[in-house]
Protein backbone atom coordinates (compact mmCIF):
# COMPACT_ATOMS: atom_id res chain seq x y z
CA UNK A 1 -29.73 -27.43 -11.26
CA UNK A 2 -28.43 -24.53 -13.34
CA UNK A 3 -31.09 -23.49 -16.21
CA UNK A 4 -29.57 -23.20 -19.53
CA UNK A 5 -29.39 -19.06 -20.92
CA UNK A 6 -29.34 -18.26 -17.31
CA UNK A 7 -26.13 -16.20 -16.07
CA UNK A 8 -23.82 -18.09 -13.70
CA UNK A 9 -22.42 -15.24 -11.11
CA UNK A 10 -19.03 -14.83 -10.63
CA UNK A 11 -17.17 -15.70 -7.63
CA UNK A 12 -15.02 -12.85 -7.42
CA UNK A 13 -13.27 -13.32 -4.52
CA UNK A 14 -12.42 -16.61 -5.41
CA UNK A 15 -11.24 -15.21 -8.56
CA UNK A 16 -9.35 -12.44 -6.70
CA UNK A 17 -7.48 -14.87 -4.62
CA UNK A 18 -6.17 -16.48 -8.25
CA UNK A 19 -5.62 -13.39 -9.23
CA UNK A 20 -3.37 -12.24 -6.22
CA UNK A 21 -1.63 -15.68 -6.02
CA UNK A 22 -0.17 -14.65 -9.61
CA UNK A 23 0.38 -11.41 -8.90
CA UNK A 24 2.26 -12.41 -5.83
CA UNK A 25 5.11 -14.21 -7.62
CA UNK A 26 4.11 -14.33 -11.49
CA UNK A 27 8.14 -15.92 -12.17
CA UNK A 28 6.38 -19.08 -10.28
CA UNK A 29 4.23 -21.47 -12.82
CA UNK A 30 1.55 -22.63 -10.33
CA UNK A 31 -0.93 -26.01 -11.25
CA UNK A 32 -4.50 -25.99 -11.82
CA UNK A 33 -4.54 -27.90 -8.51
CA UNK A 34 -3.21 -24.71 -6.91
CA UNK A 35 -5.89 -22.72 -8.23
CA UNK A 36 -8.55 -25.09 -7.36
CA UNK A 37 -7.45 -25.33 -3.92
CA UNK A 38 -7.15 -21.59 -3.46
CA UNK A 39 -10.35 -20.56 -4.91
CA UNK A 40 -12.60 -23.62 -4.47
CA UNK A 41 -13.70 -23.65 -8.16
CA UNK A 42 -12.74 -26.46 -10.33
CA UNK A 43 -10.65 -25.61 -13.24
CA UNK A 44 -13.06 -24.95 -15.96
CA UNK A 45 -15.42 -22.26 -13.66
CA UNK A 46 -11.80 -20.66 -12.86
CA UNK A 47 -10.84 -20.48 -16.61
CA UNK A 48 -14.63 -19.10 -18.04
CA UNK A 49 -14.91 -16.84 -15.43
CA UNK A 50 -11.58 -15.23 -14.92
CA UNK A 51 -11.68 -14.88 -18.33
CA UNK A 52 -14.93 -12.84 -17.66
CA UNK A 53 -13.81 -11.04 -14.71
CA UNK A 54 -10.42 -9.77 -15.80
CA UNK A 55 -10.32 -9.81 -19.51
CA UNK A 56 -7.91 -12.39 -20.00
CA UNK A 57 -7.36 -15.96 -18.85
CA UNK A 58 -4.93 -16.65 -15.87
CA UNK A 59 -1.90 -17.79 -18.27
CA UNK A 60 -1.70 -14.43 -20.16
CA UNK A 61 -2.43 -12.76 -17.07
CA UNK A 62 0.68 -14.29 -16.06
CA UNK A 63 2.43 -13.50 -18.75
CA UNK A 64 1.70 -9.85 -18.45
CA UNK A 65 2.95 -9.59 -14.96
CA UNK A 66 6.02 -11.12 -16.06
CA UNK A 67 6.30 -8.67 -18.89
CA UNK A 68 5.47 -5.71 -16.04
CA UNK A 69 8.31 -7.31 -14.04
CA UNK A 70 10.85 -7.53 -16.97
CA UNK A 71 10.03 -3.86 -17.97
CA UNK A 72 11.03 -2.65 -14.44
CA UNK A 73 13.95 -4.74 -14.16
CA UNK A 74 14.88 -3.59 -17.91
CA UNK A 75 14.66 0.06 -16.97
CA UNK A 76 16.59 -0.57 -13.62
CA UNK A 77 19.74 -1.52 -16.16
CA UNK A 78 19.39 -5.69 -15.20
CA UNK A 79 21.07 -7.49 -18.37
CA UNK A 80 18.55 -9.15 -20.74
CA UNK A 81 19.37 -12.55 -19.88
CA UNK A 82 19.34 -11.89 -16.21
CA UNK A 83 15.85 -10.35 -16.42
CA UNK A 84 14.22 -13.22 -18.29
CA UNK A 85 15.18 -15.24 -15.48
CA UNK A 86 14.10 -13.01 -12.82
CA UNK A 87 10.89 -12.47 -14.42
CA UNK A 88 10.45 -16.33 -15.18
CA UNK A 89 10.79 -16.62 -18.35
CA UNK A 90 12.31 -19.60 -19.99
CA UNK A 91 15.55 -17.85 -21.29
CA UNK A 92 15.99 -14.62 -23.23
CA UNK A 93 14.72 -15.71 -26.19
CA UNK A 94 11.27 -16.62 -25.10
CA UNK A 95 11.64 -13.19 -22.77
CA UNK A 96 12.14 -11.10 -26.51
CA UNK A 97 9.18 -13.19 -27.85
CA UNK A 98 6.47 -12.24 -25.57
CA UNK A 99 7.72 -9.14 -25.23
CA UNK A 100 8.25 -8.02 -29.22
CA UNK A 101 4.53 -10.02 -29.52
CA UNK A 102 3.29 -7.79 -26.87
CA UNK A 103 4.65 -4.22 -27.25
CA UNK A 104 6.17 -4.34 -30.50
CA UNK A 105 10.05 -3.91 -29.83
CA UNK A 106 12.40 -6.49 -28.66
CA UNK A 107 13.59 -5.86 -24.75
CA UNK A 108 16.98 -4.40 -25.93
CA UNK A 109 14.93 -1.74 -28.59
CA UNK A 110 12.37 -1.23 -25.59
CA UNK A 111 15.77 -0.10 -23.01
CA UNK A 112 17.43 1.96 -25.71
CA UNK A 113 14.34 3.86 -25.70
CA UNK A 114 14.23 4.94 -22.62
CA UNK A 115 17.77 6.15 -22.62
């Protein structure tokens, strides 16, 4: 039984296998269940401690390597609307809402840029 005020330690490499089956493929929206079975932690201990381990919880973690994905594909000269898809967003318009909520500039402001 787990005494309360005492540190749980992390199961980093079941953690690390989360956090490379999201890195693998971030476009793909894997379940909970996925997680659980891949790491052997039930949802809640994956949540707390990737959040403790990484910074961020698995769903912006996500997000970020979808943005990291976009921002390659964006500077490659891939259309917009093409890279949201590629980079598994919903459409374009959720693509230039993460990104302008994460760096500031829509996509097509971000490309320009760089030109």
């Amino acid at each position: 039984m787990r005494r309360p005020g005492r540190p749980v330690p992390l199961a980093r490499e079941a953690l690390a296998r989360v956090r490379d089956l999201i890195a693998e493929d971030p476009a793909v929206r894997h379940s909970l269940a996925e997680f659980e079975a891949v790491s052997g932690l039930d949802r809640w201990t994956i949540a707390r401690q990737f959040r403790t381990a990484f910074g961020t919880s698995p769903t912006r973690f996500r997000t970020m390597r979808q943005l990291d994905r976009a921002r390659r594909l964006l500077r490659d000269g891939v259309p917009p609307s093409e890279t949201a898809q590629l980079a598994g967003f919903a459409d374009q318009a959720h693509l230039t809402r993460m990104f302008k909520r994460t760096y500031g500039l829509t996509p097509a402001r971000w490309a320009a840029a760089l030109a």
